[in-house]
N, C-alpha and C. Protein backbone atom coordinates (compact mmCIF):
# COMPACT_ATOMS: atom_id res chain seq x y z
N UNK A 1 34.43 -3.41 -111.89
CA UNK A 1 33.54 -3.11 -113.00
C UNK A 1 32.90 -1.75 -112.75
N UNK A 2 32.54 -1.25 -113.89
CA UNK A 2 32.07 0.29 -113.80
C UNK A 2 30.63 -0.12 -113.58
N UNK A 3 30.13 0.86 -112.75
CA UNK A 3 29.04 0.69 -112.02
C UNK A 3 28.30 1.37 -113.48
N UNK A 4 28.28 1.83 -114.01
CA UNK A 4 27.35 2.36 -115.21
C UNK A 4 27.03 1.09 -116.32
N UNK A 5 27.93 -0.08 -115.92
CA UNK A 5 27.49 -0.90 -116.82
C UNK A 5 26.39 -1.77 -116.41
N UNK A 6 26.05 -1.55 -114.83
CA UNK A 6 25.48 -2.53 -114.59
C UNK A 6 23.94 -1.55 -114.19
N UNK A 7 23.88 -0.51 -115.40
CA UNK A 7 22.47 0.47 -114.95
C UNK A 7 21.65 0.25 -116.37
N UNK A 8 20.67 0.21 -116.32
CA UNK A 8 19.81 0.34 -117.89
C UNK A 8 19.67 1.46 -118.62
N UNK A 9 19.60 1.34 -119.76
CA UNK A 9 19.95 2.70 -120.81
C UNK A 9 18.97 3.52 -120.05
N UNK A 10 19.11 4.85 -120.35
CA UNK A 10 17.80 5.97 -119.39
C UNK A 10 16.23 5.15 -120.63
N UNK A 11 15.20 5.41 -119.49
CA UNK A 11 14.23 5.55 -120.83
C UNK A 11 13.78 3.83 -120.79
N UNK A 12 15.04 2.73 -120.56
CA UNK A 12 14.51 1.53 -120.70
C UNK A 12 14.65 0.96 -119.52
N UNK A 13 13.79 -0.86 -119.74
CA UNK A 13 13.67 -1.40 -118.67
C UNK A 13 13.85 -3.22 -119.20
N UNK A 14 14.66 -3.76 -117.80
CA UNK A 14 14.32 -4.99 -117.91
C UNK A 14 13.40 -5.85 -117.90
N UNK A 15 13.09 -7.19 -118.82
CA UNK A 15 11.67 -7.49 -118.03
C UNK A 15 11.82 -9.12 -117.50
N UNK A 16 11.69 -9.31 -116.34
CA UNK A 16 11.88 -10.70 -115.54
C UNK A 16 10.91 -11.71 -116.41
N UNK A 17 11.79 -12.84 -116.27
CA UNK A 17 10.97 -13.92 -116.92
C UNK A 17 9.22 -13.86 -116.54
N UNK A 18 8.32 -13.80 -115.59
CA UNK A 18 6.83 -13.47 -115.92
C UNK A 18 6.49 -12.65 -116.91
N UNK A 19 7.07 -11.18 -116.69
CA UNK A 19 6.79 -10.03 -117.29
C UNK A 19 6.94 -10.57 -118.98
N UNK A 20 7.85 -11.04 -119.00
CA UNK A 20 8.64 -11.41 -120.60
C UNK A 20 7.58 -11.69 -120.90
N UNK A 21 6.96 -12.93 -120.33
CA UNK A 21 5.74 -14.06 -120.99
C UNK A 21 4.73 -13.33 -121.14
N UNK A 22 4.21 -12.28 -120.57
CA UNK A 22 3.33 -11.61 -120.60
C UNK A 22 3.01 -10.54 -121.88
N UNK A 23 4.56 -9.83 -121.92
CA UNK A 23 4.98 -9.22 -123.12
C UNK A 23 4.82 -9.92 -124.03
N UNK A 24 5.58 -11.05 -124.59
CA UNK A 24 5.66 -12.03 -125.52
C UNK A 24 3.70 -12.18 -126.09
N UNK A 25 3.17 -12.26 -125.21
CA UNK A 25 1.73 -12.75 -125.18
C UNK A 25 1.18 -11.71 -125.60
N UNK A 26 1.46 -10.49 -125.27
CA UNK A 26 0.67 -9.17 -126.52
C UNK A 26 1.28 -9.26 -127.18
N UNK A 27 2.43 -9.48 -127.61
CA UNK A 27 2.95 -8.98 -128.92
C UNK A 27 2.79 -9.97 -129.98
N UNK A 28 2.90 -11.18 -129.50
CA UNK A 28 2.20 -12.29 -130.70
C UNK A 28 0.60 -12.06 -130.95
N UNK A 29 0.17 -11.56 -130.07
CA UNK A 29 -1.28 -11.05 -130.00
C UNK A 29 -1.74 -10.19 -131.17
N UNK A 30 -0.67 -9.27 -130.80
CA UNK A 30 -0.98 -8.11 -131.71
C UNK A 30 -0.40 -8.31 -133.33
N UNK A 31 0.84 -9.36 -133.11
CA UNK A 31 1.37 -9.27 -134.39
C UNK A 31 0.34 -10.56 -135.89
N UNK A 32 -0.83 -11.09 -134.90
CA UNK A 32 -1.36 -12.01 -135.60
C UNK A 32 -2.72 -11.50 -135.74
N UNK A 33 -3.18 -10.44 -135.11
CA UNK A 33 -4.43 -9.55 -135.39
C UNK A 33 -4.02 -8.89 -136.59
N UNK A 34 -2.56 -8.17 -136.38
CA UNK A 34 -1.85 -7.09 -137.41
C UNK A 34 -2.11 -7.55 -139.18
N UNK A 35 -1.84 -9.41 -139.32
CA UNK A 35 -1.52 -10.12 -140.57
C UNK A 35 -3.09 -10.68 -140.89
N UNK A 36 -3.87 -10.61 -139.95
CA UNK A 36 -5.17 -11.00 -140.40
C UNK A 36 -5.64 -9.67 -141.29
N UNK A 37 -5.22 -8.17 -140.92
CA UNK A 37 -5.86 -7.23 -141.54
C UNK A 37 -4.92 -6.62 -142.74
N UNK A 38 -3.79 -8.09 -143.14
CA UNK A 38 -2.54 -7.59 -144.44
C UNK A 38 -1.68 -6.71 -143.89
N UNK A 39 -1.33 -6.27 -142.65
CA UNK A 39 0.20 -5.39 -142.39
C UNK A 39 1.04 -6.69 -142.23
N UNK A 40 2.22 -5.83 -143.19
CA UNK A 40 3.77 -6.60 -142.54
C UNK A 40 4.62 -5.82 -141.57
N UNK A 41 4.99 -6.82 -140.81
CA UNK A 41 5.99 -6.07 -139.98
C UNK A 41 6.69 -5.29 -140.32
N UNK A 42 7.11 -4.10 -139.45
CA UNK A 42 8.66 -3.58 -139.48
C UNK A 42 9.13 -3.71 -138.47
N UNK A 43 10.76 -3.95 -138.84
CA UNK A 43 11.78 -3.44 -137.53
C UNK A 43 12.79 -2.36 -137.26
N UNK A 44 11.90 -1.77 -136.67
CA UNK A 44 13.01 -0.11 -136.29
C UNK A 44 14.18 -0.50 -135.41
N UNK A 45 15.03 0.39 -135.72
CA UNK A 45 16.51 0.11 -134.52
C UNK A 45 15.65 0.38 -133.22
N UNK A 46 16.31 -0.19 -132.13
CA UNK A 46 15.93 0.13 -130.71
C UNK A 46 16.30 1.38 -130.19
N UNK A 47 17.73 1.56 -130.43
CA UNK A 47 18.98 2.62 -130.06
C UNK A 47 19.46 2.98 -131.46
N UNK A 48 19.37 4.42 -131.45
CA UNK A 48 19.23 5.52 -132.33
C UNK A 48 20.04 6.42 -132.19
N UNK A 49 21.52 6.85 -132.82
CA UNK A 49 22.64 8.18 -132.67
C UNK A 49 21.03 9.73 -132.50
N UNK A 50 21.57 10.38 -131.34
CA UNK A 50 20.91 11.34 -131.42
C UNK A 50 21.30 13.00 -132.37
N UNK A 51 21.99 11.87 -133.20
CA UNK A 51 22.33 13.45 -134.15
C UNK A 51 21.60 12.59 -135.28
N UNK A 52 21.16 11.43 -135.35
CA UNK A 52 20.20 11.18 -136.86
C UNK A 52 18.57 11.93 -136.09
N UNK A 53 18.34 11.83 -135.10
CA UNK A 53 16.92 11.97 -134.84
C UNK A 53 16.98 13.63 -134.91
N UNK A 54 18.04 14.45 -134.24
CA UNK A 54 17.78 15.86 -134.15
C UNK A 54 18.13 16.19 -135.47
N UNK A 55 18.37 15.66 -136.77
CA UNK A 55 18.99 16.45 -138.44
C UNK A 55 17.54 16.47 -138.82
């Protein structure tokens, strides 16, 4: 196996099951503060062609 598959995109990171729960726990946090004050979500792509971001 190619050793590049087993590296994380530059820029990102894994997060171990604690970390997750922790994450998970602001982000429901934040996403139920967000709907008390009327925002709806969005979802942006994660990974982005870098010829849409540099046009």
């Amino acid at each position: 196996m190619n050793s590049s598959f087993r590296q994380p995109v530059r820029g990102m990171r894994d997060f171990l099951p604690n970390e997750a729960e922790k994450l998970r726990f602001i982000e429901n946090t934040a996403r139920r503060l967000a709907e008390l004050y009327g925002y709806d979500e969005v979802i942006t792509p994660i990974i982005q062609r870098i010829a849409d971001l540099s046009s």
